[in-house]
N, C-alpha and C. Protein backbone atom coordinates (compact mmCIF):
# COMPACT_ATOMS: atom_id res chain seq x y z
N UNK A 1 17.72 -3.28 8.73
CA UNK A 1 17.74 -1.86 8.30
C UNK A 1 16.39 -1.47 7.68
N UNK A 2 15.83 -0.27 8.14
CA UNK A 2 14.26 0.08 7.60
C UNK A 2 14.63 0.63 5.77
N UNK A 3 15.92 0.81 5.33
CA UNK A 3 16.48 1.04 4.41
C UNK A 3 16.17 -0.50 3.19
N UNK A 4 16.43 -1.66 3.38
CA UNK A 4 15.95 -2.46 2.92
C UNK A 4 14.80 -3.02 2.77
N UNK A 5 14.20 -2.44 3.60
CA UNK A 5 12.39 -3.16 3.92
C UNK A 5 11.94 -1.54 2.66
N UNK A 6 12.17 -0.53 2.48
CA UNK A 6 11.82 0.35 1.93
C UNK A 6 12.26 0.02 0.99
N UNK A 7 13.71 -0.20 0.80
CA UNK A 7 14.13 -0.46 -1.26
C UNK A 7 13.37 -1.87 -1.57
N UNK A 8 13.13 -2.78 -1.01
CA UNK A 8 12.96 -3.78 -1.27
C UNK A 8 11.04 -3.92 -1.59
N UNK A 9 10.55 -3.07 -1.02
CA UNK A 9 8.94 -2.74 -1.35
C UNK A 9 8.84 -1.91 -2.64
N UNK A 10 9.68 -0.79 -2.67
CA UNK A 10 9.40 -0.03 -3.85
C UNK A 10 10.04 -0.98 -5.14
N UNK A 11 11.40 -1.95 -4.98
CA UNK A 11 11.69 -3.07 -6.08
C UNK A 11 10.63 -3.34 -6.45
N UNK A 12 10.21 -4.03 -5.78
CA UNK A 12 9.04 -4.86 -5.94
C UNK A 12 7.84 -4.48 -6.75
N UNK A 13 7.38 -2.90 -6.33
CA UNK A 13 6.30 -2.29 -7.44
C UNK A 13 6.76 -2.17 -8.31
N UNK A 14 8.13 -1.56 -8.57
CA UNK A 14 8.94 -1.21 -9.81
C UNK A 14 8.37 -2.56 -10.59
N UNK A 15 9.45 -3.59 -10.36
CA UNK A 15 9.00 -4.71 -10.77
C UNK A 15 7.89 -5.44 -11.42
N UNK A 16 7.04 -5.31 -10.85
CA UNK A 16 5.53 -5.52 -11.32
C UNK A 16 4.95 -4.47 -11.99
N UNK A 17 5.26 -3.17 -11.73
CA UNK A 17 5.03 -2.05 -12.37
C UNK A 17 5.55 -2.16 -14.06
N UNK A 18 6.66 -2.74 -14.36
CA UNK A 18 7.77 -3.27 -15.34
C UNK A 18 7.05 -4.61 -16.19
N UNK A 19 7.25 -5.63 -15.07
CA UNK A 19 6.63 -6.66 -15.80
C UNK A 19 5.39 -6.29 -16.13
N UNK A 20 4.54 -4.98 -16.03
CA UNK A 20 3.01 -5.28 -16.81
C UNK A 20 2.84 -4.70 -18.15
């Protein structure tokens, strides 16, 4: 699903966006 490849990229900045 292009739905997971999209939530799963923006997690990801969130994420690091978060952890900094």
């Amino acid at each position: 699903m292009v739905g997971a490849g999209v939530m799963g990229c923006s997690l990801a900045f969130y994420l690091s966006r978060a952890g900094r």
